[in-house]
N, C-alpha and C. Protein backbone atom coordinates (compact mmCIF):
# COMPACT_ATOMS: atom_id res chain seq x y z
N UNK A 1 -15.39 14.16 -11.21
CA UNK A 1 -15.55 12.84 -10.67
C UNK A 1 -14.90 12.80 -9.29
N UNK A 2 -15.62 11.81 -8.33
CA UNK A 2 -14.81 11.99 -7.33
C UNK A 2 -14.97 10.15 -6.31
N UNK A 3 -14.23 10.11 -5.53
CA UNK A 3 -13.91 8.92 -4.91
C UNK A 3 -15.30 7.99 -5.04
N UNK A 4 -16.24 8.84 -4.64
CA UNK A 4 -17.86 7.86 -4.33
C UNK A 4 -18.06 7.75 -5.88
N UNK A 5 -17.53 8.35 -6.77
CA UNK A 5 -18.08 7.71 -7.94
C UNK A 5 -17.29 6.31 -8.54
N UNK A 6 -16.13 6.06 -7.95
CA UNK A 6 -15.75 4.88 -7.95
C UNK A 6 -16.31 3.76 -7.85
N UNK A 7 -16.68 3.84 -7.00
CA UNK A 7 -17.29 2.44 -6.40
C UNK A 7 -18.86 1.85 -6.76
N UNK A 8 -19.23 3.06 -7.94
CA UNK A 8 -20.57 2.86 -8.50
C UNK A 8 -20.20 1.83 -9.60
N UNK A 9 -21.05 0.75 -9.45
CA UNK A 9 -20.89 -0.14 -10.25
C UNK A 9 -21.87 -0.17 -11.51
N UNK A 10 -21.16 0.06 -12.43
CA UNK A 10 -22.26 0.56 -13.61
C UNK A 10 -21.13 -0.20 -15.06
N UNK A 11 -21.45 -0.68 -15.88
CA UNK A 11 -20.52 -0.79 -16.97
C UNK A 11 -19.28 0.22 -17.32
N UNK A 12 -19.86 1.18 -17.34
CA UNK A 12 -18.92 2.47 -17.53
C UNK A 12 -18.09 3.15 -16.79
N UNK A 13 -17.88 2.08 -15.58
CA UNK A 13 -16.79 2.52 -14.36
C UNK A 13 -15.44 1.55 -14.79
N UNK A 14 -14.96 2.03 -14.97
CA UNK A 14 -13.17 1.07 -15.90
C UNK A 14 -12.62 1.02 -14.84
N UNK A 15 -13.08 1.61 -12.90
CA UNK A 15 -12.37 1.35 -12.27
C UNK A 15 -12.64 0.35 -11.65
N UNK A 16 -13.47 -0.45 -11.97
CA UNK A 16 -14.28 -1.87 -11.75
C UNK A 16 -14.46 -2.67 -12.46
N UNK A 17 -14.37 -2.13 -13.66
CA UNK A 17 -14.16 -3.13 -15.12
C UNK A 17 -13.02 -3.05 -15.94
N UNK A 18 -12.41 -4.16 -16.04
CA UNK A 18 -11.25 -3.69 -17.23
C UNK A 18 -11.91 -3.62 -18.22
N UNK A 19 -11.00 -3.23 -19.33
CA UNK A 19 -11.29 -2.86 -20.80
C UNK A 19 -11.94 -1.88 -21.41
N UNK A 20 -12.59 -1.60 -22.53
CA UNK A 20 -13.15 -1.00 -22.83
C UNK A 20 -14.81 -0.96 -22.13
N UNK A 21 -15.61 0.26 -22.08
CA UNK A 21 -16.97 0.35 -21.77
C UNK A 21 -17.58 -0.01 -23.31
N UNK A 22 -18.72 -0.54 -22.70
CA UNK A 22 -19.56 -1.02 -23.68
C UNK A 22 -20.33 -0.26 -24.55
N UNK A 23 -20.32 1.35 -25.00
CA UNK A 23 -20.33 1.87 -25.73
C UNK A 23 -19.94 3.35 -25.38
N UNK A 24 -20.02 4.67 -26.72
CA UNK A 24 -19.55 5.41 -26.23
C UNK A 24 -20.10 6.33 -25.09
N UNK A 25 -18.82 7.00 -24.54
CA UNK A 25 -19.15 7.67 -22.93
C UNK A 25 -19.71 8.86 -23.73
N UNK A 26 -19.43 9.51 -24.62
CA UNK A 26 -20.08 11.00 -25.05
C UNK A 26 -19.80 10.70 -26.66
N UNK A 27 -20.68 11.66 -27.55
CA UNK A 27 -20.80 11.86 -29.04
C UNK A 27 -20.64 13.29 -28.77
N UNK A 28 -19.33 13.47 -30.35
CA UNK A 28 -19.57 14.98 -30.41
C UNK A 28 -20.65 15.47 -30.89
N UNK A 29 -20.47 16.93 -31.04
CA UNK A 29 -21.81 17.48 -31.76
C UNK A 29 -21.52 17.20 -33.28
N UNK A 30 -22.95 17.21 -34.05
CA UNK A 30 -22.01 16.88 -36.02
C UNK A 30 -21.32 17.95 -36.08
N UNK A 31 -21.71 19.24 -35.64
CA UNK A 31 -20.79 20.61 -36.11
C UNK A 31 -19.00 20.31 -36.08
N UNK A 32 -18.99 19.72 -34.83
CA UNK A 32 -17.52 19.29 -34.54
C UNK A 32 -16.93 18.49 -35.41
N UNK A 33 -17.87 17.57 -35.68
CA UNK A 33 -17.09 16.12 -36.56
C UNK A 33 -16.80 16.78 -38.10
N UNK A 34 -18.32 17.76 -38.87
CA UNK A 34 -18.13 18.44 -39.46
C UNK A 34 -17.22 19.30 -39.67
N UNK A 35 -15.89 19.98 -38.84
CA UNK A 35 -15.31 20.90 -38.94
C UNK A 35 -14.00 19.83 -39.23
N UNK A 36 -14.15 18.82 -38.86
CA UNK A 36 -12.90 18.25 -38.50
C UNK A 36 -12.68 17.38 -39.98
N UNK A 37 -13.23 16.74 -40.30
CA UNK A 37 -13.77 16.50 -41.93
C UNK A 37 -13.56 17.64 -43.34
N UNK A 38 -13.99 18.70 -42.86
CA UNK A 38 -13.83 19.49 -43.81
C UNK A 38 -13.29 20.81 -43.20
N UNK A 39 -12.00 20.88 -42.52
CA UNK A 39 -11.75 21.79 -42.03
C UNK A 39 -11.51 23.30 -42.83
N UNK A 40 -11.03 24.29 -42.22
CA UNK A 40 -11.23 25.73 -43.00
C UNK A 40 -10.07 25.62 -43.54
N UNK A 41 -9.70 26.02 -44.73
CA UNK A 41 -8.03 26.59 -45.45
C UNK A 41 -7.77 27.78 -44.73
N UNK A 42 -6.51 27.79 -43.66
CA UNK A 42 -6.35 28.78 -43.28
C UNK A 42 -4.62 28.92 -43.30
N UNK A 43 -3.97 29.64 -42.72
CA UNK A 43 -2.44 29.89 -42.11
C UNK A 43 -2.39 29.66 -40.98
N UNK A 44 -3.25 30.02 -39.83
CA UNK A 44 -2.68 30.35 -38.43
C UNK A 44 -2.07 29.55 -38.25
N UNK A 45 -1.31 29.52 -37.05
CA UNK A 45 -0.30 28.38 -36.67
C UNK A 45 -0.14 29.19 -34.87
N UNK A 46 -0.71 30.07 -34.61
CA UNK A 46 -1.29 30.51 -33.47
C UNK A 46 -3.04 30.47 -32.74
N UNK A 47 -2.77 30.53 -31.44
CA UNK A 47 -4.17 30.65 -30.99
C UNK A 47 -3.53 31.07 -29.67
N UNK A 48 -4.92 31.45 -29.55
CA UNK A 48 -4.90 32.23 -28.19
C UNK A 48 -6.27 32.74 -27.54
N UNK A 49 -6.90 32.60 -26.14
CA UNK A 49 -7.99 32.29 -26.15
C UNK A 49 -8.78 33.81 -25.75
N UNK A 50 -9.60 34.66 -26.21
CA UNK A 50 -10.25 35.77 -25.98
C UNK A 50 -10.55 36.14 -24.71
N UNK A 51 -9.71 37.57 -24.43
CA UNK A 51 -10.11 37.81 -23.55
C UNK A 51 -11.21 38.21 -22.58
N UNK A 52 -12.08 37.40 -22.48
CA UNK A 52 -13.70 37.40 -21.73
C UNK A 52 -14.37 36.00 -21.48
N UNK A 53 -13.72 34.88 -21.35
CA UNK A 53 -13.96 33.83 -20.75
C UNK A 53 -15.02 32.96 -21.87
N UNK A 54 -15.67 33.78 -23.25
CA UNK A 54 -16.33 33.33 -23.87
C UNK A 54 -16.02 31.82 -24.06
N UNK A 55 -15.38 31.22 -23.68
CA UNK A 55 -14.98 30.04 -24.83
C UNK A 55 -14.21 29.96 -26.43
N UNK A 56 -14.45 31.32 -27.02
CA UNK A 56 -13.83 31.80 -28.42
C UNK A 56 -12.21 32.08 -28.19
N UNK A 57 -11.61 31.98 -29.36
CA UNK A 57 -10.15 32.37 -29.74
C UNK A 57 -9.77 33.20 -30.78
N UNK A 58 -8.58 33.81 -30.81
CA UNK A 58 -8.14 34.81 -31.67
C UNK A 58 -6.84 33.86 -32.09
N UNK A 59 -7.31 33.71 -33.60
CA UNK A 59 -5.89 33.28 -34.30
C UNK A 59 -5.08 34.17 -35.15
N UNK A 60 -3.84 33.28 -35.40
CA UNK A 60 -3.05 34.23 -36.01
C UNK A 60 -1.70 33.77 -37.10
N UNK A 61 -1.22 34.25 -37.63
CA UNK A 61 -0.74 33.54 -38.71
C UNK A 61 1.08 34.28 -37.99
N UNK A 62 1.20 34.88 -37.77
CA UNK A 62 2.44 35.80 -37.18
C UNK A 62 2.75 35.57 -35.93
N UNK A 63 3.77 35.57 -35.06
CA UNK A 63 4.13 35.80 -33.77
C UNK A 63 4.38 37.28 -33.28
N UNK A 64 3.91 38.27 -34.52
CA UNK A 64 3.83 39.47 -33.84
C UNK A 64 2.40 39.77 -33.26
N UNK A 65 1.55 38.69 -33.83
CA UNK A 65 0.11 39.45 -33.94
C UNK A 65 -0.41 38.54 -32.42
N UNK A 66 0.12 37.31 -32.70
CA UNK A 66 0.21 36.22 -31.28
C UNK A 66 0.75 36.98 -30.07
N UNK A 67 1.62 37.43 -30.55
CA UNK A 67 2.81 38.30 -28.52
C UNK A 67 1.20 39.33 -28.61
N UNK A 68 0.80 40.14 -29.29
CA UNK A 68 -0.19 41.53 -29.49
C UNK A 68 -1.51 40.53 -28.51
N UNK A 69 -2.13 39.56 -29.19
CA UNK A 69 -3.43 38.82 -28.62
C UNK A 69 -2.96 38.01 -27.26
N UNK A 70 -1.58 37.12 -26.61
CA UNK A 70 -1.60 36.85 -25.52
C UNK A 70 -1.37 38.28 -24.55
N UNK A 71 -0.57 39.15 -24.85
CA UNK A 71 -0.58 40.04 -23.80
C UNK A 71 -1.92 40.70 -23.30
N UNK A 72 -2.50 40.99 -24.32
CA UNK A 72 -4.08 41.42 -24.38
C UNK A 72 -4.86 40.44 -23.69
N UNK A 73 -4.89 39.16 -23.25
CA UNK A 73 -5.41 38.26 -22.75
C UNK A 73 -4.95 38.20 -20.98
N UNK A 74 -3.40 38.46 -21.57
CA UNK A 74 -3.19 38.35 -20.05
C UNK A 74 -3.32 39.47 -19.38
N UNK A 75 -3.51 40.64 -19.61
CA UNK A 75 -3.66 41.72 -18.90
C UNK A 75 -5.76 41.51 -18.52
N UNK A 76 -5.79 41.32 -19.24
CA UNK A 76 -7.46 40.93 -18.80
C UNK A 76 -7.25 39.73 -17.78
N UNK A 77 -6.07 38.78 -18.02
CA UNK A 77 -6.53 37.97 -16.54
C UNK A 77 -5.98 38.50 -15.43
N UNK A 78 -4.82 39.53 -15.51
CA UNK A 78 -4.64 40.36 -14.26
C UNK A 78 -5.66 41.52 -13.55
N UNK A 79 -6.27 41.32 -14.61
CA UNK A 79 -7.39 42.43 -13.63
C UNK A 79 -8.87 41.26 -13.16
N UNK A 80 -8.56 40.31 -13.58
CA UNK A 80 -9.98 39.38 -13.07
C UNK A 80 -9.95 39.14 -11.32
């Protein structure tokens, strides 16, 4: 977003309207709402995001296996 989109007067500019917009700005996908509803039984209590920009993550239930997947991440962002 940027300055000229300010001044567009549309319902959905809150910088021209107080309060709430008159309906929603985005819907998730069902997959999302679905995951969040019935999430997975898991342990991790780590994440950490794959090294290749995919969007995907490597979880982990340990802080040995977490230090193992961020270093591995960050050495891939030192060579980007």
């Amino acid at each position: 977003m940027t300055y000229e989109h300010r001044s567009k007067d549309c319902p959905y500019n809150t910088y021209l309207h107080d309060g709430l917009p008159p309906g929603p700005i985005s819907m998730p996908p069902t997959g999302v709402v679905e995951a969040v509803l019935n999430p997975d039984n898991n342990n991790y209590i780590y994440m950490c995001a794959q090294p290749n920009y995919n969007g995907l993550h490597n979880f982990a239930v340990d802080y040995a296996t977490h230090d193992r997947n961020a270093k591995e991440f960050q050495t891939w962002l030192a060579q980007q």
